[in-house]
N, C-alpha and C. Protein backbone atom coordinates (compact mmCIF):
# COMPACT_ATOMS: atom_id res chain seq x y z
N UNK A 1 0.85 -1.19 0.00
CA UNK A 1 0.00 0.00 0.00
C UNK A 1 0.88 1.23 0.00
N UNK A 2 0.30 2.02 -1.05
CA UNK A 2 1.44 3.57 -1.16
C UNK A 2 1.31 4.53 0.11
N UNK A 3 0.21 4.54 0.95
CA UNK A 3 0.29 4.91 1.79
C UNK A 3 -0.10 4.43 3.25
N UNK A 4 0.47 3.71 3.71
CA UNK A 4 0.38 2.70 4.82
C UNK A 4 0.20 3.51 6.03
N UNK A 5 1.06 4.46 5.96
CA UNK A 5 1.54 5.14 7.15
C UNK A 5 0.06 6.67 7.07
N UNK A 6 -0.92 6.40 6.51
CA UNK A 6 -2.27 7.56 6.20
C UNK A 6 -2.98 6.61 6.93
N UNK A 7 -3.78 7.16 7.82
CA UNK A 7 -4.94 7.30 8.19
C UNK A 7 -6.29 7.38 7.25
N UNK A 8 -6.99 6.27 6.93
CA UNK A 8 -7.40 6.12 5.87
C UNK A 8 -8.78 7.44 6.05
N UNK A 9 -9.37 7.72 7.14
CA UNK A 9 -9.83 9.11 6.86
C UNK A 9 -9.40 10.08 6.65
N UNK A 10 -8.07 10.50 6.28
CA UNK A 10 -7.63 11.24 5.88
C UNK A 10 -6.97 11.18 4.75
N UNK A 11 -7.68 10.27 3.72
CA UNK A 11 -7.83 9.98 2.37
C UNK A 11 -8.28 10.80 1.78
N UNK A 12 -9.16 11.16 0.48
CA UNK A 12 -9.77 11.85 -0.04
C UNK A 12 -9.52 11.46 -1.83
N UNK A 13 -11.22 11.31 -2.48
CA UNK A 13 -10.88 10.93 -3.80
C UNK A 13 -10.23 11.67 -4.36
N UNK A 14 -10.11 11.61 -5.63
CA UNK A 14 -9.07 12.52 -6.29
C UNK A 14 -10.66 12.46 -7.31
N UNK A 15 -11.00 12.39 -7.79
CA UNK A 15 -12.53 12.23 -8.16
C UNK A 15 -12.95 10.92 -9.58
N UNK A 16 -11.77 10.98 -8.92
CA UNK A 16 -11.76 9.00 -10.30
C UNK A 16 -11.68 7.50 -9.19
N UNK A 17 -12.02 8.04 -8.42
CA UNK A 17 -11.78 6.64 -7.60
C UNK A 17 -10.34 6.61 -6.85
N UNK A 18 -9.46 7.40 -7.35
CA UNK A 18 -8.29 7.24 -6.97
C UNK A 18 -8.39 7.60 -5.34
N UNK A 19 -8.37 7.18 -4.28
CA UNK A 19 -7.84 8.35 -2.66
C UNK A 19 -6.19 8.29 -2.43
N UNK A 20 -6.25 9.26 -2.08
CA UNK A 20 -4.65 10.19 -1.78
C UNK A 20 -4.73 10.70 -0.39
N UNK A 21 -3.88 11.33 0.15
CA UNK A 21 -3.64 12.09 1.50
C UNK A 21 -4.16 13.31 0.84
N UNK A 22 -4.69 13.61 2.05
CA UNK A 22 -5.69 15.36 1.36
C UNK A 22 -4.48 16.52 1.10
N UNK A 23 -3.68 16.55 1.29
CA UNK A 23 -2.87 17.53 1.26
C UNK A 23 -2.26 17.07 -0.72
N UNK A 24 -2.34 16.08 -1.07
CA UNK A 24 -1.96 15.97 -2.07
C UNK A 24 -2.95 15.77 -3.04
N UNK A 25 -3.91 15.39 -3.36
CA UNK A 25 -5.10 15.59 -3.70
C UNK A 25 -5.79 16.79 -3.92
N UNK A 26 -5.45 17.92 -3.17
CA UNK A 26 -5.37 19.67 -2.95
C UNK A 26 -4.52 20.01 -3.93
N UNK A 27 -3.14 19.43 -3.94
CA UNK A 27 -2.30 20.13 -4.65
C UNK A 27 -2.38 19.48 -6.48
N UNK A 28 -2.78 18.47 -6.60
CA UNK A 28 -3.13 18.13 -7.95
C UNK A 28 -4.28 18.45 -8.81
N UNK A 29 -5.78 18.99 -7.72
CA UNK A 29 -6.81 19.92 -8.16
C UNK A 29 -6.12 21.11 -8.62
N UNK A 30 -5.43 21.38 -7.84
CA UNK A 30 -4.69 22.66 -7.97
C UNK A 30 -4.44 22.77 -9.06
N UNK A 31 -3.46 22.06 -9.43
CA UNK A 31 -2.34 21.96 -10.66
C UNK A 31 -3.10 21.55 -12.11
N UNK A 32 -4.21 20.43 -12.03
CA UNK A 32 -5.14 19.83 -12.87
C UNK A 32 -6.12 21.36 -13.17
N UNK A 33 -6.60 22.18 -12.01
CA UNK A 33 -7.31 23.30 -12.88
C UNK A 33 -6.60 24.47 -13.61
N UNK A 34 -5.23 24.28 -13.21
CA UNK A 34 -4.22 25.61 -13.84
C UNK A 34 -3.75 24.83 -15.20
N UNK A 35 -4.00 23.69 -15.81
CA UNK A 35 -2.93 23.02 -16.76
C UNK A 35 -4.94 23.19 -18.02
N UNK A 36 -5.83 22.68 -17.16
CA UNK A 36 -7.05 23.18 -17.34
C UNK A 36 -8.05 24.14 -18.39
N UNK A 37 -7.41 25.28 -17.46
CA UNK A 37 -7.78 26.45 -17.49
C UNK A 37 -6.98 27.85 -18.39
N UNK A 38 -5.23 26.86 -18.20
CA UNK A 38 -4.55 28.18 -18.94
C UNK A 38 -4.13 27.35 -20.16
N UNK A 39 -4.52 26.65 -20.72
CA UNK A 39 -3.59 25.57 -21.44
C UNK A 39 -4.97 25.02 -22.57
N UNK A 40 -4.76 24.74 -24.12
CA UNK A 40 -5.53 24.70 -24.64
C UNK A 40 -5.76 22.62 -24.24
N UNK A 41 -6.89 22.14 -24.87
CA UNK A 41 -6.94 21.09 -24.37
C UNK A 41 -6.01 20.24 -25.13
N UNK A 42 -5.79 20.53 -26.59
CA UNK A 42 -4.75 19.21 -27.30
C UNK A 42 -3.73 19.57 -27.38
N UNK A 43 -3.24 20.58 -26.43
CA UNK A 43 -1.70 20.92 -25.78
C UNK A 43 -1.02 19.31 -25.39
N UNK A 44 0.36 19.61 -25.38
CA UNK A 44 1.12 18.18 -24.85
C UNK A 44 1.71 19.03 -23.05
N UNK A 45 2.41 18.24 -22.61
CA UNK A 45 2.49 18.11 -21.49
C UNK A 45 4.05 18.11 -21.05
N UNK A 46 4.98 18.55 -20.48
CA UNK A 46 6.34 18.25 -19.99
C UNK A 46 6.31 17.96 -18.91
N UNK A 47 6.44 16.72 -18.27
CA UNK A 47 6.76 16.62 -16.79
C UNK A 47 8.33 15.58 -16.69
N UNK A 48 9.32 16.02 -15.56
CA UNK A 48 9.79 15.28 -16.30
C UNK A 48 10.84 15.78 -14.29
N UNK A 49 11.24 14.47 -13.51
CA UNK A 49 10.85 12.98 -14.00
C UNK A 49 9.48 13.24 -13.80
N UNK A 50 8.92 12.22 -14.89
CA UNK A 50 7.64 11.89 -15.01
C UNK A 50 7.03 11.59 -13.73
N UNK A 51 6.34 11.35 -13.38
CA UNK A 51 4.59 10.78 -12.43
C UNK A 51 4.09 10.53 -13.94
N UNK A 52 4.12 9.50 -14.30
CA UNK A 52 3.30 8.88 -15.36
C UNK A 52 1.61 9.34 -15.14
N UNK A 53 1.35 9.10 -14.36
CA UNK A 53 -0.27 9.33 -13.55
C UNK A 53 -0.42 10.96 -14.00
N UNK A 54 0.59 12.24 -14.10
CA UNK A 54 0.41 13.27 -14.68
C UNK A 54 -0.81 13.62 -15.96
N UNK A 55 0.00 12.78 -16.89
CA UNK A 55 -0.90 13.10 -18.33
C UNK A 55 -2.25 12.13 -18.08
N UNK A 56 -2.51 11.02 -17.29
CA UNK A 56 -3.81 10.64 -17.02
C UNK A 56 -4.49 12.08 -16.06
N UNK A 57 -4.35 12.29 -15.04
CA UNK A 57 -4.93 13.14 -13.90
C UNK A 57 -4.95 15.03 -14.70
N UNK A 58 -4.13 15.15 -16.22
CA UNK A 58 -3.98 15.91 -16.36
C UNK A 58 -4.80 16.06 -17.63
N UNK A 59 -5.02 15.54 -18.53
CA UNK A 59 -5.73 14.80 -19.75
C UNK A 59 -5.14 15.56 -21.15
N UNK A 60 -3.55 15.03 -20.73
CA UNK A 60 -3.02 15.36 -22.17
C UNK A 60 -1.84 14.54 -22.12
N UNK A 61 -1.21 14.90 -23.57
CA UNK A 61 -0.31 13.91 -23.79
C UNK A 61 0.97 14.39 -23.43
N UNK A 62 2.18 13.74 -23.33
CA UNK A 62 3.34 13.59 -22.92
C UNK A 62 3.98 14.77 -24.36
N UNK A 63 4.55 15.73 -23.93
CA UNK A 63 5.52 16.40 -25.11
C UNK A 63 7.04 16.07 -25.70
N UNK A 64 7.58 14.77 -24.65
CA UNK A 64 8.16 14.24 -25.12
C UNK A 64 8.27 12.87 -24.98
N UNK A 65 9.57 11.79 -25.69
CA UNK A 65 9.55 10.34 -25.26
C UNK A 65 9.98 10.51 -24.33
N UNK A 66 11.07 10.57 -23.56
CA UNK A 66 11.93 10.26 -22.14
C UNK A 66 11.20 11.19 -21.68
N UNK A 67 10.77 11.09 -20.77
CA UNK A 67 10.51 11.53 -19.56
C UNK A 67 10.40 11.39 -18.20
N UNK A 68 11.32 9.95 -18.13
CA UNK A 68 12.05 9.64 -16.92
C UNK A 68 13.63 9.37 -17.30
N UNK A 69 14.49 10.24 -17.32
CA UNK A 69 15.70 10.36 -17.63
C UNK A 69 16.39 9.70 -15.90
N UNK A 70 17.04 8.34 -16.24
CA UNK A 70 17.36 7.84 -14.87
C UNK A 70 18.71 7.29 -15.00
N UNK A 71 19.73 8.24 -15.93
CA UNK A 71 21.05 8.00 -15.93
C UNK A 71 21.60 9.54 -16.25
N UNK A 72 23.00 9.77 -16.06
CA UNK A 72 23.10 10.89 -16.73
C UNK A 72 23.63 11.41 -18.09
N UNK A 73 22.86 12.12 -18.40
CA UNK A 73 22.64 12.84 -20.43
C UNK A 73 24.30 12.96 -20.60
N UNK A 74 23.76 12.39 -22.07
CA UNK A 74 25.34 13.04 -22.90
C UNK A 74 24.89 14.34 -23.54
N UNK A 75 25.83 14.87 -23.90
CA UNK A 75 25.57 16.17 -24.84
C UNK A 75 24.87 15.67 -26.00
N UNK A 76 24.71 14.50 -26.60
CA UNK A 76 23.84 14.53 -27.38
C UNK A 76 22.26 14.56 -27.07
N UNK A 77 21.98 13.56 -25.86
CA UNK A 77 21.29 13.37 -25.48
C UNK A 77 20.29 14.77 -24.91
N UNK A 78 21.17 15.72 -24.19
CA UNK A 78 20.60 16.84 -24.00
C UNK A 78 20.07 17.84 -24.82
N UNK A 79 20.99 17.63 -26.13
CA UNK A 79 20.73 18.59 -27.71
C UNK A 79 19.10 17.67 -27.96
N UNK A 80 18.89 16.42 -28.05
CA UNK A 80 17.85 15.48 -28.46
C UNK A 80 16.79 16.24 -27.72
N UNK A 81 16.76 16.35 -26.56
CA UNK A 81 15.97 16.28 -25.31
C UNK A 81 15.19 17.89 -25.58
N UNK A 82 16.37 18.78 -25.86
CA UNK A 82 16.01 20.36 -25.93
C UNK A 82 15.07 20.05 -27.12
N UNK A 83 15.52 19.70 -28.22
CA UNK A 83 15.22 20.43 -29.51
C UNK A 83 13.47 19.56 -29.77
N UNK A 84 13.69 18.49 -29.10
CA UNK A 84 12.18 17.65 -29.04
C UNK A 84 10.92 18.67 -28.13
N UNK A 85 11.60 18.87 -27.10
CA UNK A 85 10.96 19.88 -26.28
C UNK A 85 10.26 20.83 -26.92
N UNK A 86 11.56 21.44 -27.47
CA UNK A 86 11.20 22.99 -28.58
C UNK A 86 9.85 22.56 -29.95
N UNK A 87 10.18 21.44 -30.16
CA UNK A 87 9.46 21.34 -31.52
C UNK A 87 7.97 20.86 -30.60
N UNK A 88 7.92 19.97 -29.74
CA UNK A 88 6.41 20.12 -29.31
C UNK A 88 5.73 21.45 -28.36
N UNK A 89 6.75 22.32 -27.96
CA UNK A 89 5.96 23.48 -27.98
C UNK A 89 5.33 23.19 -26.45
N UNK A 90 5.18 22.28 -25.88
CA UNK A 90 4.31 22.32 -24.41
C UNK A 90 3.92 23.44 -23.88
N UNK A 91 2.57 23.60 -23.61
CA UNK A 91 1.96 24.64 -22.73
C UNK A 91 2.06 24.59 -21.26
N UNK A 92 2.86 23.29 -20.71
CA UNK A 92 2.42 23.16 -19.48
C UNK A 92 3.90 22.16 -18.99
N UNK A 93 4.74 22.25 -18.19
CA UNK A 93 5.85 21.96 -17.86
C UNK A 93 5.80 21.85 -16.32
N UNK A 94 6.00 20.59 -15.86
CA UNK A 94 6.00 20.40 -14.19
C UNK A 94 7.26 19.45 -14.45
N UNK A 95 8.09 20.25 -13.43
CA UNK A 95 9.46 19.88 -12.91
C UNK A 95 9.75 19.58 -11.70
N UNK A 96 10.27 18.04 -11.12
CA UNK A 96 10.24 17.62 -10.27
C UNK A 96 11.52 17.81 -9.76
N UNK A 97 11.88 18.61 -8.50
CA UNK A 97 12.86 18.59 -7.62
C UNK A 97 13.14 17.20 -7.14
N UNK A 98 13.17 16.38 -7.94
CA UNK A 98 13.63 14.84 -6.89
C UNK A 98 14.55 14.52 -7.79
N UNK A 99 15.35 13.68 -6.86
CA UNK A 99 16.90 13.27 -7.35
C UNK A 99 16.71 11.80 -7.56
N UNK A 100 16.73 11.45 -8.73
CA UNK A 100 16.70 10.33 -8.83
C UNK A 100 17.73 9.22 -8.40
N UNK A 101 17.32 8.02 -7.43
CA UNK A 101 18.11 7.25 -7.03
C UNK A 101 18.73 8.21 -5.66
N UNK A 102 18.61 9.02 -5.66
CA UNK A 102 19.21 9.68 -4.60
C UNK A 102 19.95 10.65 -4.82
N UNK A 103 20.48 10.67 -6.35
CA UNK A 103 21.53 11.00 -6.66
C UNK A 103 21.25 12.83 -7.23
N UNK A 104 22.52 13.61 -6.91
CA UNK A 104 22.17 15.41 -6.88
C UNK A 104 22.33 15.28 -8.47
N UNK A 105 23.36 14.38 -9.27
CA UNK A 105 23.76 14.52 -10.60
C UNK A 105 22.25 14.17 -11.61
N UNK A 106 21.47 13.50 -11.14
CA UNK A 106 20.29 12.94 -11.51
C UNK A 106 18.91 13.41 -11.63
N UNK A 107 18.74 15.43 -10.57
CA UNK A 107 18.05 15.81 -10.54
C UNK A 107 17.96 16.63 -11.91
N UNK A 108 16.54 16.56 -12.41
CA UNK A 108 16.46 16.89 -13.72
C UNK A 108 17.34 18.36 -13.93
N UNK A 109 17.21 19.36 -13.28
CA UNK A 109 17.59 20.97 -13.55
C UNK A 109 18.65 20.86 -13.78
N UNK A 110 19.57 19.45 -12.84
CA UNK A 110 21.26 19.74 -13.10
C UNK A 110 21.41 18.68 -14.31
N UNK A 111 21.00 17.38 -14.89
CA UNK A 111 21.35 16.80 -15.56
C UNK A 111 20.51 17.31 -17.04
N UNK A 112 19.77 18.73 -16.75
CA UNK A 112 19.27 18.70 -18.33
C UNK A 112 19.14 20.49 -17.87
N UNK A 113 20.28 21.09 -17.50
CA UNK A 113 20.46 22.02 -17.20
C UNK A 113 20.20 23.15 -18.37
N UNK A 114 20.56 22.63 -19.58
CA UNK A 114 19.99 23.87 -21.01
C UNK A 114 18.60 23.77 -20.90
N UNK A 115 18.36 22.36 -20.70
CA UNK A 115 16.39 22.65 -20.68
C UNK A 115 15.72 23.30 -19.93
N UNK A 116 16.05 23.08 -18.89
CA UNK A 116 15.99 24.17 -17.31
C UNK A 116 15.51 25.49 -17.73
N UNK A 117 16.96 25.64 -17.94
CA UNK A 117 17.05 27.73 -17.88
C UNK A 117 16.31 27.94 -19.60
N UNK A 118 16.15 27.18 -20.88
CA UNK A 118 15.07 27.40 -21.11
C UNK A 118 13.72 27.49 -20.97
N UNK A 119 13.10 26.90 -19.83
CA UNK A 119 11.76 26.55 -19.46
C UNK A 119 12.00 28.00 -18.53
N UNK A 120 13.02 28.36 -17.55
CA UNK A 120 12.63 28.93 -16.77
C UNK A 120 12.58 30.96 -17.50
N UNK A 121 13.04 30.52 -18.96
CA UNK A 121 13.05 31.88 -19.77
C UNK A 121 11.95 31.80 -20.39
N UNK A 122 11.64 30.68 -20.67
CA UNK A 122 10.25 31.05 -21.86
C UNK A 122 9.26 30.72 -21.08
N UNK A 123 8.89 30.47 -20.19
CA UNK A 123 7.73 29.77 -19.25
C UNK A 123 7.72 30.55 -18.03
N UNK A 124 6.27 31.08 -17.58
CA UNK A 124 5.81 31.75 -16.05
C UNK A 124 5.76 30.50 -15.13
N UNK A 125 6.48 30.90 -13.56
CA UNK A 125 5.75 29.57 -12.62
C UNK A 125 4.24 29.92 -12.42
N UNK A 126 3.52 29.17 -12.62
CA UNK A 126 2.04 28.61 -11.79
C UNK A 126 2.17 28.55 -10.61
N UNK A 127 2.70 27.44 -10.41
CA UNK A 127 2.39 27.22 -8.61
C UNK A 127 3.93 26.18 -8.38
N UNK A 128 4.40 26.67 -7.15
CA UNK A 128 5.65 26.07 -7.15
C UNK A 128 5.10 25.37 -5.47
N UNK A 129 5.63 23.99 -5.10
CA UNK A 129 5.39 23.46 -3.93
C UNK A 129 7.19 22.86 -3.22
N UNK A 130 7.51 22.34 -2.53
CA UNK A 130 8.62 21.38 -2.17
C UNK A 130 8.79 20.81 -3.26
N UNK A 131 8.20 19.80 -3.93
CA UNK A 131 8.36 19.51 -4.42
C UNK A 131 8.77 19.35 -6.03
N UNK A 132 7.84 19.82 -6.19
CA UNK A 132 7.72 20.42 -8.56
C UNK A 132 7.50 21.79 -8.18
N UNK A 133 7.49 22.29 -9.42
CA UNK A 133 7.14 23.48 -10.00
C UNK A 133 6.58 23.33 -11.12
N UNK A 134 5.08 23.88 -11.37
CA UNK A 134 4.68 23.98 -12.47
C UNK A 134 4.46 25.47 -13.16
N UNK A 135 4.69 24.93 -14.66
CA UNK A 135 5.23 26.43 -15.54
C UNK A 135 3.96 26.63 -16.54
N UNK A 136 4.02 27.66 -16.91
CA UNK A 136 2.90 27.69 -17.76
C UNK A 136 3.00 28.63 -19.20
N UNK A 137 2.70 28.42 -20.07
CA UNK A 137 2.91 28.89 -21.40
C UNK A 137 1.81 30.51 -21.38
N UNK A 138 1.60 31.18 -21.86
CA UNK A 138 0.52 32.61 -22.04
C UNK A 138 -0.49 31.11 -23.29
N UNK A 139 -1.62 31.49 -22.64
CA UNK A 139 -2.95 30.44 -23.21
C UNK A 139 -2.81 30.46 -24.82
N UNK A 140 -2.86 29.71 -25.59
CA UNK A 140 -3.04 30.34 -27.20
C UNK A 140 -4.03 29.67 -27.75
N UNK A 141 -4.93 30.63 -28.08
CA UNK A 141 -6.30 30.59 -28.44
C UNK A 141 -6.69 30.73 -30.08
């Protein structure tokens, strides 16, 4: 069980059947009405490392293939990574502060560091928590 250590009244649906800890369930309404609301609907999606469960809970598609990068990029790999990015255009970019494996070399900002400081030039934050930060494109209608 993903959350063993919850108090199962202090669950709460996510409104698909799914229950979560309310504090996180809060923060994915959150994020689900800003990706929603500012973001056209057949927009693609950047999250990256992924929460696969994102583009379900979010109802769009992935803007790129890798999106759990769980070794560290070559320079090609990072040129691949940017220019895929660039060509799908994503309206909606959530970046996870977690280090994969544990590791500081593994957290996405430092191992895909050109993609980074592009997202963080062409993209407004939404809502930033401990954890991610989500970015958001100006709506295009």
């Amino acid at each position: 069980h993903l959350f063993k250590a919850a108090d199962a009244s202090a669950l709460e649906d996510l409104g698909n059947g799914v229950r979560l800890p309310q504090p996180m369930v809060r923060k994915l309404v959150q994020m689900r009405s800003l990706i929603q609301t500012q973001t056209s609907s057949d927009s693609t999606l950047f999250a990256a490392p992924a929460c696969a469960a994102y583009f379900v809970l979010f109802d769009r598609k992935s803007a790129v293939y890798d999106t759990f990068p769980v070794y560290p990029s070559t320079s090609v790999g990072r040129s691949e990574m940017l220019a895929e990015f660039i060509a799908a255009a994503p309206q909606a970019v959530v970046l996870s502060n977690a280090q994969i494996d544990q590791r500081p070399d593994l957290k996405f900002s430092k191992n895909y560091a050109a993609l980074t400081r592009y997202i963080e030039k062409n993209y407004e934050i939404a809502m930033e928590t401990p954890a991610e930060t989500l970015f958001l494109k100006t709506r295009v209608l």
